[in-house]
Protein backbone atom coordinates (compact mmCIF):
# COMPACT_ATOMS: atom_id res chain seq x y z
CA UNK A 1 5.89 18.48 -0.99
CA UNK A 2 6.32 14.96 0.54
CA UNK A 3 4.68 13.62 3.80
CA UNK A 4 7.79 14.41 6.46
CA UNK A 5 10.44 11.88 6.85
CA UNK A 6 10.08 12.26 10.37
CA UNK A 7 6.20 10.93 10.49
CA UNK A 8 7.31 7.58 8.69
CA UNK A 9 7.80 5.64 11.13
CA UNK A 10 7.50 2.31 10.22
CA UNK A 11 8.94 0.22 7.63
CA UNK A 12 6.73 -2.60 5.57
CA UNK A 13 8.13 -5.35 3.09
CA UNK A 14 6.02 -5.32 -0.31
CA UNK A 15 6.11 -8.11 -2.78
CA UNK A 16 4.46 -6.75 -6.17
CA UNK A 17 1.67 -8.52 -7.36
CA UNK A 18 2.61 -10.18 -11.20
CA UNK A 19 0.07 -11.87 -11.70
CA UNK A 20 -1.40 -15.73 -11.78
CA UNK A 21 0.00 -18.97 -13.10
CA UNK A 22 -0.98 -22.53 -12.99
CA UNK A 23 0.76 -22.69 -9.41
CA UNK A 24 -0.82 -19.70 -8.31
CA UNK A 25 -0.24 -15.91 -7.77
CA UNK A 26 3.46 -14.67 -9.03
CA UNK A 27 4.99 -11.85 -7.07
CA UNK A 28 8.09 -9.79 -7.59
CA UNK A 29 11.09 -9.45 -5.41
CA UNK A 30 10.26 -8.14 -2.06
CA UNK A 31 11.46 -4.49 -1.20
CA UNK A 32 11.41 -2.24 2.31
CA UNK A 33 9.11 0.59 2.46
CA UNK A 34 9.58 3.13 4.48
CA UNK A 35 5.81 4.56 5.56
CA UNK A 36 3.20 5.52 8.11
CA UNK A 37 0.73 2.28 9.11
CA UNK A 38 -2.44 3.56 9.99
CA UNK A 39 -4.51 0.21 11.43
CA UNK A 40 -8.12 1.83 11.33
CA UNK A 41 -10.70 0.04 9.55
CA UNK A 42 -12.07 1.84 6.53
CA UNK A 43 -14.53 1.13 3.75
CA UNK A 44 -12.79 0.89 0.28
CA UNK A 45 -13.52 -0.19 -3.30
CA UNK A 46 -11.75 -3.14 -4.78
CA UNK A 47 -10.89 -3.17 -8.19
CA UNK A 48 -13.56 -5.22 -9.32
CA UNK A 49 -16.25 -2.18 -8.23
CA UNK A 50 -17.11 -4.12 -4.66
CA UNK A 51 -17.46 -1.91 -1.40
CA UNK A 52 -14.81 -4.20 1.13
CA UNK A 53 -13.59 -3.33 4.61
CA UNK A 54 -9.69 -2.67 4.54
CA UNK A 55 -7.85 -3.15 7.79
CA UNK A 56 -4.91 -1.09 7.03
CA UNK A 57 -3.60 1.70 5.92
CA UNK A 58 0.10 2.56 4.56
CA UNK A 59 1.23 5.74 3.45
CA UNK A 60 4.17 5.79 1.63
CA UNK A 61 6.63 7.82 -0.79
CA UNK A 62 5.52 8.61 -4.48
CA UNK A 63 6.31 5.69 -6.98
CA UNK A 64 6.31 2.74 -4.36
CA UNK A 65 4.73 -0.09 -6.76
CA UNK A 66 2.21 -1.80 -4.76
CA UNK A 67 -0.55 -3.21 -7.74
CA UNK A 68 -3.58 -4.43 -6.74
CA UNK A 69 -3.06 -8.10 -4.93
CA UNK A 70 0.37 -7.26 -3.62
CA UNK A 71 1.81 -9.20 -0.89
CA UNK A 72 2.52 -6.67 2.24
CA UNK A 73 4.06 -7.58 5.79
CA UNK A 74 3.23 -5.05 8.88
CA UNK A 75 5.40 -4.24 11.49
CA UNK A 76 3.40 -6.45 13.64
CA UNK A 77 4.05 -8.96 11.58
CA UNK A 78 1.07 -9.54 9.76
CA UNK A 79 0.98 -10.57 5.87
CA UNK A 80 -2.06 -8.92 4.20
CA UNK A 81 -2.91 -8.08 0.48
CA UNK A 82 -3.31 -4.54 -1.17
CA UNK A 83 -6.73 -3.92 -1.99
CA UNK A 84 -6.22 -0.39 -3.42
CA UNK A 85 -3.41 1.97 -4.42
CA UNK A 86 -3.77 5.53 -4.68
CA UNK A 87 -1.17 7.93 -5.79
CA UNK A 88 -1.86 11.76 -4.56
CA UNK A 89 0.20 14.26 -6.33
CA UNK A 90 -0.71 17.83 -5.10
CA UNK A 91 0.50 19.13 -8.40
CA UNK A 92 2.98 21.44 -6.85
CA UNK A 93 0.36 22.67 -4.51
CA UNK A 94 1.43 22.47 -0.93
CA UNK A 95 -0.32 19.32 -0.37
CA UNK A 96 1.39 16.40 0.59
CA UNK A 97 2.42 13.85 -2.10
CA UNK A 98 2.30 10.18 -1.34
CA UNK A 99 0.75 7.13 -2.31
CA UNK A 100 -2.12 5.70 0.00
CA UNK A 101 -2.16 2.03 -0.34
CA UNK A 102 -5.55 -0.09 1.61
CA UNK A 103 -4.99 -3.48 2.59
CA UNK A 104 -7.06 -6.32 3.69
C-alpha cells in the first residue's frame, strides 16, 4: 500500500548525487518528485556513522533515487542536501510503502 496520492502535496526537484571530480560534486539530471515535506527538525545518522540534525523531511513514492549527497530544492525554495534515504516496504502488510529521505 502506498502513502495516498492525496497527502502529497508538494512537489521537490532532486538532482542525484554521482559522485566527485576534480571540479567538484557531479549530479545527475534533475527530476520532479511528487511528496509530502515535513520541515521538523530531527536527529539522523549520516552515512559516515555521525549523529547530525536534519531540517527536512520528504516522503516520497518507492524507487525515487535520492543517494546520499543529492541535490534537493523545497517548495520554499530552498536547496539542501540528502543526508539519509530510507526505503520502507511493508512487505505486503498494510503499512504504507515509501521512501523517507532526511535532508540538511
Amino acid at each position: 500500500m502506498l502513502i495516498p496520492r492525496f497527502l502529497m502535496r508538494h512537489e521537490v526537484t532532486i538532482e542525484p548525487y554521482l559522485g566527485e571530480t576534480s571540479k567538484g560534486s557531479r549530479f545527475g539530471a534533475a527530476a520532479t518528485v511528487r511528496c509530502f515535506v515535513d520541515e521538523q527538525t530531527r536527529t539522523v545518522r549520516s552515512p559516515g556513522g555521525d549523529d547530525v540534525t536534519s531540517g527536512s523531511t520528504v516522503f516520497a513514492d518507492p524507487g525515487t533515487q535520492a543517494p546520499p549527497g543529492s541535490r534537493v530544492r523545497l517548495p520554499s525554495g530552498r536547496v539542501t542536501r540528502v543526508i539519509q534515504l530510507a526505503d520502507h516496504d511493508g512487505g505486503g502488510l498494510p503499512t504504507p510503502d515509501h521512501v523517507e529521505i532526511h535532508l540538511e
